[in-house]
Structure formats: C-alpha cells, structure tokens
Protein backbone atom coordinates (compact mmCIF):
# COMPACT_ATOMS: atom_id res chain seq x y z
CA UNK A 1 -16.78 8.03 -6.85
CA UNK A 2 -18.40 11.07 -7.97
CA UNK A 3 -17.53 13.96 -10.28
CA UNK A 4 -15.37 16.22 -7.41
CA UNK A 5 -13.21 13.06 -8.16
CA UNK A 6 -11.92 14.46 -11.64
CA UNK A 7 -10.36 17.40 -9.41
CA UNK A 8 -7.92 15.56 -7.47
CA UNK A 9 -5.22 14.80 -9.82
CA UNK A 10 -3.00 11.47 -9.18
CA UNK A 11 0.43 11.79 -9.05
CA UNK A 12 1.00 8.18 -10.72
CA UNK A 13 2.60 8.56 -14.50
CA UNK A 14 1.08 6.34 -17.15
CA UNK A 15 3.84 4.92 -18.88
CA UNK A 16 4.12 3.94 -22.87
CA UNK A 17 3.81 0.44 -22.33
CA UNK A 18 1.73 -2.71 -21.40
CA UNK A 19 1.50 -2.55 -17.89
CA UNK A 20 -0.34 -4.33 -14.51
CA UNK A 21 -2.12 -1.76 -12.39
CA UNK A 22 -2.57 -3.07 -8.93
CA UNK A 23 -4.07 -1.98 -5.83
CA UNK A 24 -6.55 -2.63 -3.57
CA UNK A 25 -10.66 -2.11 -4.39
CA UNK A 26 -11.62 1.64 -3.90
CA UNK A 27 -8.51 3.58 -4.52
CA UNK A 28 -10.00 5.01 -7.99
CA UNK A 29 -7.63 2.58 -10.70
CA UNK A 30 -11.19 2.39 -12.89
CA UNK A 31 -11.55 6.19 -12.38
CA UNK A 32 -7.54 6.81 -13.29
CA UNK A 33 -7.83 4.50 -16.38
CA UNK A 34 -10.61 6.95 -17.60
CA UNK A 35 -8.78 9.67 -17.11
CA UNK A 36 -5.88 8.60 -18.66
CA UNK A 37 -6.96 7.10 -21.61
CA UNK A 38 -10.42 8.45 -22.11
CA UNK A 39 -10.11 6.60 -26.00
CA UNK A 40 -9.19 2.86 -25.35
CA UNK A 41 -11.24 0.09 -25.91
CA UNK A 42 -12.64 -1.02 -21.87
CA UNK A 43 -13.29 -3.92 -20.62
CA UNK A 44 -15.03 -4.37 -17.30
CA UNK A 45 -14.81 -8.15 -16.27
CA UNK A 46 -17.32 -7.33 -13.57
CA UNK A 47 -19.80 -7.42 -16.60
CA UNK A 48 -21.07 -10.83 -15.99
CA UNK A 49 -22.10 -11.77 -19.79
CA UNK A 50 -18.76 -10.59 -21.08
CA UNK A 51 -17.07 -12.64 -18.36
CA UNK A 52 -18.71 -15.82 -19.09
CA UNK A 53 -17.60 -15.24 -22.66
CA UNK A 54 -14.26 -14.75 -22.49
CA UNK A 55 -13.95 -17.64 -19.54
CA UNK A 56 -15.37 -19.65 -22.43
CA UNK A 57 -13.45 -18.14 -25.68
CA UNK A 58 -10.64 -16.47 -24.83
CA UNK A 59 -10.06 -16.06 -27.97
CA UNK A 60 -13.01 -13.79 -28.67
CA UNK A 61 -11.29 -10.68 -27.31
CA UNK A 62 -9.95 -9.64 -30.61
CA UNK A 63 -12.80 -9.78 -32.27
CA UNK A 64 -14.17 -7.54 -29.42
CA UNK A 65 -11.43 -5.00 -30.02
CA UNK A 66 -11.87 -5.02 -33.76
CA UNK A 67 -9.81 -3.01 -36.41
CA UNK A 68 -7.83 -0.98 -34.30
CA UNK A 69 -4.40 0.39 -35.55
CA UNK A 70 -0.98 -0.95 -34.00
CA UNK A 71 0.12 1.14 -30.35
CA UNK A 72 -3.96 1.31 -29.41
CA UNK A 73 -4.61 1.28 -25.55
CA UNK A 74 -6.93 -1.49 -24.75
CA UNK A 75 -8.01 -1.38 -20.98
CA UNK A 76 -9.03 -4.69 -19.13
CA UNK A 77 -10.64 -4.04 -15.84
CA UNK A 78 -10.72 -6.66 -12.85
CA UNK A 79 -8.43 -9.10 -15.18
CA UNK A 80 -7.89 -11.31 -12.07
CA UNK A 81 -11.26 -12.70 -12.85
CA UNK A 82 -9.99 -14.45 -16.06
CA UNK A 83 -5.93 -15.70 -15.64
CA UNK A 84 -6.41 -17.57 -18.85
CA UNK A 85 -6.97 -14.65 -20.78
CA UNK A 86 -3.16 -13.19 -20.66
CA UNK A 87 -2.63 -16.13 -22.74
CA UNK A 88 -4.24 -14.26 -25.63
CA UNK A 89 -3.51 -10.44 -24.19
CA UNK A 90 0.33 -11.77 -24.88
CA UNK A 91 -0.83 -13.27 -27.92
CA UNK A 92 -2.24 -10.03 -29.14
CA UNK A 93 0.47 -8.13 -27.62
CA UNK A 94 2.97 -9.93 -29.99
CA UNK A 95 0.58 -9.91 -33.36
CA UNK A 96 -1.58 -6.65 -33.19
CA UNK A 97 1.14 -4.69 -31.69
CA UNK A 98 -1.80 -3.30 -29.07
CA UNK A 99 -0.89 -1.67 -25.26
CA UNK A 100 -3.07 -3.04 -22.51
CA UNK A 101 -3.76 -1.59 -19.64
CA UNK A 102 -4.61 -4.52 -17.09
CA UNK A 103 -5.95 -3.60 -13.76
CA UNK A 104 -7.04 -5.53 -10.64
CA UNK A 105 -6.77 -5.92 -6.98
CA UNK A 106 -4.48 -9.12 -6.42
CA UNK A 107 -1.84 -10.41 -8.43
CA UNK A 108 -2.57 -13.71 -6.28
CA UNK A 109 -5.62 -15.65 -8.26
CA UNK A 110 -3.43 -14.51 -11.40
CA UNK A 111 -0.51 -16.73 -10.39
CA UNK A 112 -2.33 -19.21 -8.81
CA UNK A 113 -4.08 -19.45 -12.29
CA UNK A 114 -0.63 -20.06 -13.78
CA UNK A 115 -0.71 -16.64 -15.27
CA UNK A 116 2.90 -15.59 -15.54
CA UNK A 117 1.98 -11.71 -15.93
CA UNK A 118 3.10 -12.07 -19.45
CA UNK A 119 7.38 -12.32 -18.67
CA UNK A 120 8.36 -8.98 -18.16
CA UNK A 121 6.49 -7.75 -21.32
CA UNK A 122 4.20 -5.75 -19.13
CA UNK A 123 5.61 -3.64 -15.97
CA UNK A 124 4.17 -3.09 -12.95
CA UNK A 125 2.25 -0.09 -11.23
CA UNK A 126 0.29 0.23 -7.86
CA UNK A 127 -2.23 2.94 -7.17
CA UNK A 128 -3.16 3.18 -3.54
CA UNK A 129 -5.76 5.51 -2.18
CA UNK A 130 -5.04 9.62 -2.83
CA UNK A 131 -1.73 11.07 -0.92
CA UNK A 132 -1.60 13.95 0.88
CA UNK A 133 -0.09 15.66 -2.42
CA UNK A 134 -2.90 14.56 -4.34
CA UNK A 135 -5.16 16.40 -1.96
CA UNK A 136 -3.72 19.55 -1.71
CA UNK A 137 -5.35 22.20 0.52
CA UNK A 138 -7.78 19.89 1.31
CA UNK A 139 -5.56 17.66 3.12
CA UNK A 140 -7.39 17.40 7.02
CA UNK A 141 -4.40 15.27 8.73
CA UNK A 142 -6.94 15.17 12.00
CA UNK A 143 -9.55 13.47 9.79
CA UNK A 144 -7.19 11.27 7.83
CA UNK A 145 -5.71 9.91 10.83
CA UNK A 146 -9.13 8.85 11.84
CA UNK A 147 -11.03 7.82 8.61
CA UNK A 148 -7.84 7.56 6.21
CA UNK A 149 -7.38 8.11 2.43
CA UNK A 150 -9.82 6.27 0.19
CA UNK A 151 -11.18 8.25 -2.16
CA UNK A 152 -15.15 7.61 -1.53
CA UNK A 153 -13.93 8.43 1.91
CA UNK A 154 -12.05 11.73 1.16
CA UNK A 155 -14.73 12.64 -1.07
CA UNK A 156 -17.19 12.31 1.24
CA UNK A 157 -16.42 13.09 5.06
CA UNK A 158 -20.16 13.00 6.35
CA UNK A 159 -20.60 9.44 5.05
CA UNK A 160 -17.10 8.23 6.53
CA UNK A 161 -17.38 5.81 9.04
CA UNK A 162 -21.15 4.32 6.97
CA UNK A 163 -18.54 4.14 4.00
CA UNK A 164 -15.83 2.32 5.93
CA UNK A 165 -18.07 -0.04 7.34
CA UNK A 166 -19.24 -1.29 4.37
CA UNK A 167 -16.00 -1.46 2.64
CA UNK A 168 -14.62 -4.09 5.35
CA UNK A 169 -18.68 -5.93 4.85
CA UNK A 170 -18.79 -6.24 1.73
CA UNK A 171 -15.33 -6.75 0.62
CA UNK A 172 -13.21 -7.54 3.17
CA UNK A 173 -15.88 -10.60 3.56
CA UNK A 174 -17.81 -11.20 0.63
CA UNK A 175 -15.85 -10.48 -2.28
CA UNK A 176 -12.66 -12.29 -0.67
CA UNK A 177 -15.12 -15.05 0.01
CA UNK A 178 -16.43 -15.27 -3.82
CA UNK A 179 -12.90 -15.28 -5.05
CA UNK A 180 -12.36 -18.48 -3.06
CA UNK A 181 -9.41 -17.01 -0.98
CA UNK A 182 -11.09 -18.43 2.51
CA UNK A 183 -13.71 -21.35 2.55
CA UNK A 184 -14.70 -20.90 6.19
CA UNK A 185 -15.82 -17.23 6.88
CA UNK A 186 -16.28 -16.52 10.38
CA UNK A 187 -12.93 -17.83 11.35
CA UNK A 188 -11.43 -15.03 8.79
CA UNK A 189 -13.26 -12.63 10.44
CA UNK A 190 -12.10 -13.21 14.18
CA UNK A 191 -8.41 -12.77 12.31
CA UNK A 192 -9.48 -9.49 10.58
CA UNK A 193 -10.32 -7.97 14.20
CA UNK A 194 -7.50 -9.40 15.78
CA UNK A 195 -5.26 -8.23 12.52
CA UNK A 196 -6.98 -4.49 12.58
CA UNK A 197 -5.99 -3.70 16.37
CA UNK A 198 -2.43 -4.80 15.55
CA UNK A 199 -1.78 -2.51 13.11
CA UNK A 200 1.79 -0.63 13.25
CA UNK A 201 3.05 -3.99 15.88
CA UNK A 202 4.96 -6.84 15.29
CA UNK A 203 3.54 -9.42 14.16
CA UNK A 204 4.08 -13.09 16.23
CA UNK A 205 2.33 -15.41 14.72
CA UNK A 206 1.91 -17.85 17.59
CA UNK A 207 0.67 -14.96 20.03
CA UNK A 208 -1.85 -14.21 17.19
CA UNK A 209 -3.10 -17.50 16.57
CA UNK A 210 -3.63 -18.00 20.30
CA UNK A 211 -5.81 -14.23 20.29
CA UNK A 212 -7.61 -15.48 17.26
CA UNK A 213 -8.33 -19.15 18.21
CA UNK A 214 -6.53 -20.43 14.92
CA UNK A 215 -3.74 -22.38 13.66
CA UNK A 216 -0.64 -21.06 13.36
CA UNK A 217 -0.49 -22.12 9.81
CA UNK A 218 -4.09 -20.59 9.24
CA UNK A 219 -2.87 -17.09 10.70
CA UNK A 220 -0.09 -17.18 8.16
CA UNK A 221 -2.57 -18.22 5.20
CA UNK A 222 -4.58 -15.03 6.39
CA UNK A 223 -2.07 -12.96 6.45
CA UNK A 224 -0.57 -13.47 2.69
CA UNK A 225 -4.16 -12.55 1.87
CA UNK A 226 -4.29 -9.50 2.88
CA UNK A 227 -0.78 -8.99 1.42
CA UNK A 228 -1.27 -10.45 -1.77
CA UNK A 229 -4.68 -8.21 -2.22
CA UNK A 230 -2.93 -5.22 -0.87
CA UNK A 231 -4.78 -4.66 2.04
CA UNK A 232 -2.07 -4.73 4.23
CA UNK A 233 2.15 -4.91 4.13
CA UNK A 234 5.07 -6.21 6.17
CA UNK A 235 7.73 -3.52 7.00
CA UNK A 236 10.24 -6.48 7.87
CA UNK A 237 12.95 -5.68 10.50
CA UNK A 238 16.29 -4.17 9.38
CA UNK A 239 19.06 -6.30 10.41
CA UNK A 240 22.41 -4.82 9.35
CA UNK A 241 24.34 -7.07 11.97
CA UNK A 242 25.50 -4.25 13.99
CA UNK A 243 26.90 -5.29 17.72
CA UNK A 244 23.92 -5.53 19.14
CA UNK A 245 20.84 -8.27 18.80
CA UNK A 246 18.20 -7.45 16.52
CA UNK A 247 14.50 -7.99 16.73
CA UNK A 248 13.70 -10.16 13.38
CA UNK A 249 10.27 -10.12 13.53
CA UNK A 250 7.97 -8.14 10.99
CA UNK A 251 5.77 -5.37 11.90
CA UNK A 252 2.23 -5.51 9.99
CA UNK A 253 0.81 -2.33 8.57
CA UNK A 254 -3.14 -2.27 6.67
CA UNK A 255 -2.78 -0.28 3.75
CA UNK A 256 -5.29 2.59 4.85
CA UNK A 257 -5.71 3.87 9.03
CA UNK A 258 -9.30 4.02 8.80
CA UNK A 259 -9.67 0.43 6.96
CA UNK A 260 -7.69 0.02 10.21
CA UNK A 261 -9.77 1.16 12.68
CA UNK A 262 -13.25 -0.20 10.78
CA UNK A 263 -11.76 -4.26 10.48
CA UNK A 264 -10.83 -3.43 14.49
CA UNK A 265 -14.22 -3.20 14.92
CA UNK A 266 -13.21 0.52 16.23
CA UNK A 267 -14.96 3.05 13.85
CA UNK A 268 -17.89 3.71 16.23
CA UNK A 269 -15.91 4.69 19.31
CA UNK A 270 -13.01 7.80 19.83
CA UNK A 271 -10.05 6.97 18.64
CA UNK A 272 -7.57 7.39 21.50
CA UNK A 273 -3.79 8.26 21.47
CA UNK A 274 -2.17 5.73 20.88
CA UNK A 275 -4.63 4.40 18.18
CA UNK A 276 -3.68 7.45 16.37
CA UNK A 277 0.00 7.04 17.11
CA UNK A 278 0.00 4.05 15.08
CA UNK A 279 -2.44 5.52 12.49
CA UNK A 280 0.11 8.70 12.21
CA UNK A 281 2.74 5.61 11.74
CA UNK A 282 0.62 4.03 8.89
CA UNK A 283 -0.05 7.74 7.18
CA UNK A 284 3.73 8.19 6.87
CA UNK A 285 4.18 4.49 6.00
CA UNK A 286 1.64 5.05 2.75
CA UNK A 287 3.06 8.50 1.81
CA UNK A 288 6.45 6.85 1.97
CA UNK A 289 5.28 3.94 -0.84
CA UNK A 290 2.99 6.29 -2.67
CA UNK A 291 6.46 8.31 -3.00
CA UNK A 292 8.50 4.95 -3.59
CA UNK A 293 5.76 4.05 -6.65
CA UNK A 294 5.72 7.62 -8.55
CA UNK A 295 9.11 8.16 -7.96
CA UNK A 296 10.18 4.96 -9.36
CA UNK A 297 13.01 4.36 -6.73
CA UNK A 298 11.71 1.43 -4.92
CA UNK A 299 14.24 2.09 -1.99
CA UNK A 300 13.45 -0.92 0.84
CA UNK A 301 11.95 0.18 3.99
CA UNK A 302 11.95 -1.20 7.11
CA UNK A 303 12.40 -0.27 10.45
CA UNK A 304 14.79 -1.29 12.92
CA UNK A 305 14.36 -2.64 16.73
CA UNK A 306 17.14 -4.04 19.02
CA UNK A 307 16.78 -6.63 21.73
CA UNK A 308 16.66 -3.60 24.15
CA UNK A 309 13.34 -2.22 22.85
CA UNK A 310 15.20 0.68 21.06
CA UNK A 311 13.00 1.36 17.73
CA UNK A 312 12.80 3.47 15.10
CA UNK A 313 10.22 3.56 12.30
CA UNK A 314 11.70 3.53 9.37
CA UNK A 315 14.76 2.63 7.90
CA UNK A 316 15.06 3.77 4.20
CA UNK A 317 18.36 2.33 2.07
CA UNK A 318 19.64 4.58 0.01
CA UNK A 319 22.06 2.33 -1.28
CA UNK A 320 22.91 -1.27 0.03
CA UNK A 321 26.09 -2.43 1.61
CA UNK A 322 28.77 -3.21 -0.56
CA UNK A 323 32.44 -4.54 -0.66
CA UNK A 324 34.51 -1.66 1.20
CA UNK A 325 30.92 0.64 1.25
CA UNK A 326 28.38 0.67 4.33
CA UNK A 327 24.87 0.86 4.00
CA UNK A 328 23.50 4.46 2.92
CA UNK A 329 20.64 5.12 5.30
CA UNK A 330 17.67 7.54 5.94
CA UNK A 331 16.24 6.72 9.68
CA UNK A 332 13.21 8.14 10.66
CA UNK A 333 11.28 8.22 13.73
CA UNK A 334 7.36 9.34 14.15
CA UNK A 335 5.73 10.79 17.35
CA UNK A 336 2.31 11.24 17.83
CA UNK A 337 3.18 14.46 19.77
CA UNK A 338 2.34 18.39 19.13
CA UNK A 339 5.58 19.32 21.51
CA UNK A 340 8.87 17.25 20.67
CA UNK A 341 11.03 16.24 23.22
CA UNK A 342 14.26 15.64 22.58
CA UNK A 343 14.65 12.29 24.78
CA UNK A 344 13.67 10.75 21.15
CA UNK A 345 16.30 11.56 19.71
CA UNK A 346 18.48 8.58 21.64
CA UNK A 347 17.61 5.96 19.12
CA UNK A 348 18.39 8.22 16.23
CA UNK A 349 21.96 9.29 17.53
CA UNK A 350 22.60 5.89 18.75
CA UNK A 351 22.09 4.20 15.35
CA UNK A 352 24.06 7.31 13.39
CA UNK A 353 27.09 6.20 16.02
CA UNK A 354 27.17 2.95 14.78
CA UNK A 355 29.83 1.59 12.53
CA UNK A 356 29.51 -0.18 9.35
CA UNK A 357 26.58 2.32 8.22
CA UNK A 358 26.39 6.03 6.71
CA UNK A 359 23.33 7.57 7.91
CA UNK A 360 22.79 10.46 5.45
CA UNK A 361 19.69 11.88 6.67
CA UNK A 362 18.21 11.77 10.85
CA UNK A 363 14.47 12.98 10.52
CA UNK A 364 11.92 13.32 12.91
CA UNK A 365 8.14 13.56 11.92
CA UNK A 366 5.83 16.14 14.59
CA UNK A 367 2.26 16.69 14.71
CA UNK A 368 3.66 20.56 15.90
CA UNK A 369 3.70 23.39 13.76
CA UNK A 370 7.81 24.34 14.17
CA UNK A 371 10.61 22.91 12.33
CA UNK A 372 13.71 22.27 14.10
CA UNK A 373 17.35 21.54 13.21
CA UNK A 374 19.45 19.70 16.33
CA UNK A 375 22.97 18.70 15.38
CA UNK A 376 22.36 16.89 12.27
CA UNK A 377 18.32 15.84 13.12
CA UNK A 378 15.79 17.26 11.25
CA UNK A 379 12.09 17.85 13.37
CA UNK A 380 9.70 18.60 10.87
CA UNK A 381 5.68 18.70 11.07
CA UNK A 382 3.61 16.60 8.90
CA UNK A 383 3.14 18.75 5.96
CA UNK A 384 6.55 19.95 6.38
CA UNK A 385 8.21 16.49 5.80
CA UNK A 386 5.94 15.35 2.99
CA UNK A 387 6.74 18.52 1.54
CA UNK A 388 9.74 17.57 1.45
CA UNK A 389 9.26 13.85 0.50
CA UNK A 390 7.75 14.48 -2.84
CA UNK A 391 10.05 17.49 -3.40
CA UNK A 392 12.84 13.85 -3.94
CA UNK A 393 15.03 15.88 -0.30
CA UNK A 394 14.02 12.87 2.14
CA UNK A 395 15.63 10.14 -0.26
C-alpha cells in the first residue's frame, strides 16, 4: 500500500491477548500487524511452499517459531487458508504460553473447516478500510462518497476507479472462486451487479432472484457470502412492536460506497443524486461500526420503517428493553442535502412520541456547513457529527 500508508494512524487498539483480526481484503490488516508488532514471528499463508507444509504437518509450526520466550506475538496471516492449523495454534497457545495474532478475510471457510476459533481463548477484532478520523485533514467527503475508503484507494486518488475495478476482478471473482465459495461464476456475477445497485435498499429476496435470473435459495447463498467475507452487512429492521406495522425486511449495505458503485458496474459513469444519497447512507453506516469496533460498545443498529413508508436510518440501542424500562434509543436520519428542510424531521418526532421507548438523542446528518438545534433535534454536517461520534457524545 505504499509508504504514505505508515502516516495514517488506525484507530483500532491491539489488545494483550490472542485474538482473530477480520476484515475484508485491502483494508491494510497485513500493514496494521506490522505496525503493531514490528518483532513477532510472521507468517504469510499466501506463501505457497509454507502453505503446503503446514496443510501437510501442522505440527511443524513450532518448530518454525523456534525458542521463543512465553507472551511472544506470533502473527499468522490469511489463516483461513489452513482451519486445521488452530488445532495446534490452541495447542501452542496452552503449552508455549505464545499470543497469536490470526488475521484473514472470512471467518466462513474457518467454520466450515470445523475450526471452532479456539473457544473464546482468542477475541475478536475487525479492521475495515480507514475512517474519516483516521484520515484527518485529508478527509475529501466529495471523493469518498464516490470512490470510498480503501486504503490503496485513499492513498491513491488518480488511480481510483483502475484500482476499484480490479479489486471487484480479481477478488470479488477470482479469489472467491479459488476459495470454493461459488462453483458456477457467471451466475455470481449477474448477483454482484444486481447486489451493487441495491445498496442502502431492502433487500427481497424473491424480487432479487427474479432481477438476477436465480433461485431464491441461490440469492440467499450469495448473499451470506458477501456477509460472511465482509463485503457487505444487513442493518435488519427495528421492530420494537410499537402501534403501528413494521417493515421486517433487512436493508443490505456493501462494506465500502465505491466497492459499491464498481460491482454496480457504475464506476465509469457520474454518479447521480441519489447514488450518492445512498453512498452518504453507507459512509455513516461504516463510521458508525468503525466507532462500534474501537469503542468496544457493540450497540445494535438498525433502522426502522413502518408500513406507511416512514423511515429512518438508523436506530442505535443504547440499552435494550427491560422489565418496567423502555428501550434507550439514538435515531438518526441522513439527507443527501446541502440545505435541510425541516419536513424531515416528521419521522424523528413521530418515533420520539411514541410510548414504550426513551429516545435520548434525535440527530440529523447534513452535507451543509451549519449546525442546528430544533427542539430537542440535533442538524449537524458530516464532519460535525463524526466529530462528535468518536468524541463517545452520539452514543
């Protein structure tokens, strides 16, 4: 990814134990794992004559790491590749006393290889591509809503669209192909371009089947792909059983807009307005679980629609309903807009009428420049309100 790479500091903690690092290909886990623990023992099971070996010996890894004293850091890179060889990372874990550091892109071929991620010994982080935080002053919110937040692609704006091309070529087709997750290819593909121009919607599985000429069951199979390698994530529908019908359906979000816009087939032509509506959506969505992960709060989101077509974006819990205690909530809604009109408000008010919830916080997210406080609503601009996210005043 380049050395300007080793200026943009990640906000993710390392912590003093085992642990999974997850996230999808491209974010910069290899890069972080230097950086953190420029010392440790690596090993990159991309190497193809160390994989073979360990497929063959697992065993053979402790001999690789040699005399090293009790609390060492012993990084394993792409450790999907191998799920037999936790056996003998818990082994070691147990015995030598070492810390490993085990990083990859799906958590899927692991279980599927009857890996059980080592019972709790070993917690779990995810690393997605850089935050606006991370970037600091060189945060463009015009060009991340068109080309997103990878690092190859932050790091390099001329190259942006050539880079995201090749990113959905070569892995969002060949690599997913290697790993066996899809035996017939083009099929996959035809979902990937229907999947890419609904990002920020609902997701109906029939209506998407029909769009993609597939099986139902096929779309669904597609789908937990792209979940289970992190590509993309379900914001489910909040349903707090309030007196009105709730939609129930998931909306589907792809982990980065411009890996959006590139499997939509879109990255060649202008991004129009409402494109980028949804693409401001899926910027707020990430900075709201890059928050979630270095905070360590893991608050569910979700967003909540009734049968009416009244819809807000997110729905954070602040704390879950209890006996004699509503929901805690933080509701916010995201406009694509550099004036704000306060006709959006409606679904905000409405839901803070409601009874049987406690909505703590009503904030509204602006592509404008002025902050504005209405009656208990907060209007804040982009940088204002992730300001404010990281600073822990959101939730």
């Amino acid at each position: 990814m380049g050395e300007k790479e080793t200026l943009i500091h990640r906000l993710l903690h390392c912590p003093d134990r085992s642990f999974f690092l997850f996230g999808p290909r491209g974010t910069g886990k290899s890069t972080w794992l230097r950086q953190v623990f420029p010392e440790a023992v690596r090993f990159d099971l991309l190497d193809t004559s160390l994989y073979l070996e360990l497929s063959r010996e697992p065993h053979r890894l402790e001999a690789l790491i040699g005399k090293r004293p009790s609390k060492s850091w012993i990084v394993l890179d792409e450790i999907q590749k191998i799920p037999s060889l936790l056996d003998e990372v818990h082994r070691l874990m147990e015995t030598r006393r070492w810390r490993f550091a085990l990083c990859g892109s799906s958590a899927r071929k692991l279980r599927r290889g009857g890996a059980n991620l080592l019972g709790g010994r070993a917690i779990t982080l995810d690393l997605e591509g850089f935050s606006a935080i991370e970037l600091g002053a060189a945060f463009d919110l015009e060009f991340s809503l068109n080309w997103g937040f990878l690092p190859f692609v932050q790091l390099e704006h001329h190259n942006a669209a050539d880079i995201l091309e090749a990113y959905v070529n070569t892995y969002l087709k060949e690599e997913i192909r290697e790993e066996g997750l899809v035996r017939n290819v083009p099929p996959f593909l035809r979902f990937l371009n229907v999947a890419g121009q609904l990002n920020g919607q609902s997701v109906h599985g029939q209506n998407i089947a029909r769009e993609s000429s597939l099986p139902r069951s096929t779309v669904d199979t597609y789908f937990s792909i792209l979940i289970d390698t992190l590509l993309g994530h379900f914001l489910p529908a909040w349903r707090p059983g309030l007196k009105v019908r709730e939609a129930a359906h998931p909306k589907f979000y792809w982990f980065d807009p411009g890996i959006a816009r590139a499997a939509a087939g879109m990255i060649r032509e202008p991004a129009d307005r409402l494109w980028q509506g949804a693409a401001l959506e899926t910027l707020i969505f990430h900075e709201l679980r890059v928050y979630n992960e270095i905070s360590r709060k893991k608050r569910p989101l979700a967003y909540y629609r009734t049968a009416s077509g009244v819809e807000i974006d997110f729905i954070i819990e602040s704390s879950k309903r209890h006996a004699g205690a509503p929901a805690h909530l933080v509701a916010i809604e995201v406009k694509r807009s550099e004036k704000w009109n306060r006709s959006w408000e409606s679904a905000l008010r409405d839901l803070a009428g409601q009874e049987g919830v406690k909505v703590d916080r009503l904030v509204a997210v602006y592509t404008g420049t002025r902050a504005y406080h209405f009656e208990g609503l907060e209007v804040l601009p982009v940088s204002d309100f992730l300001q404010s996210l990281y600073q822990g005043k959101i939730f």
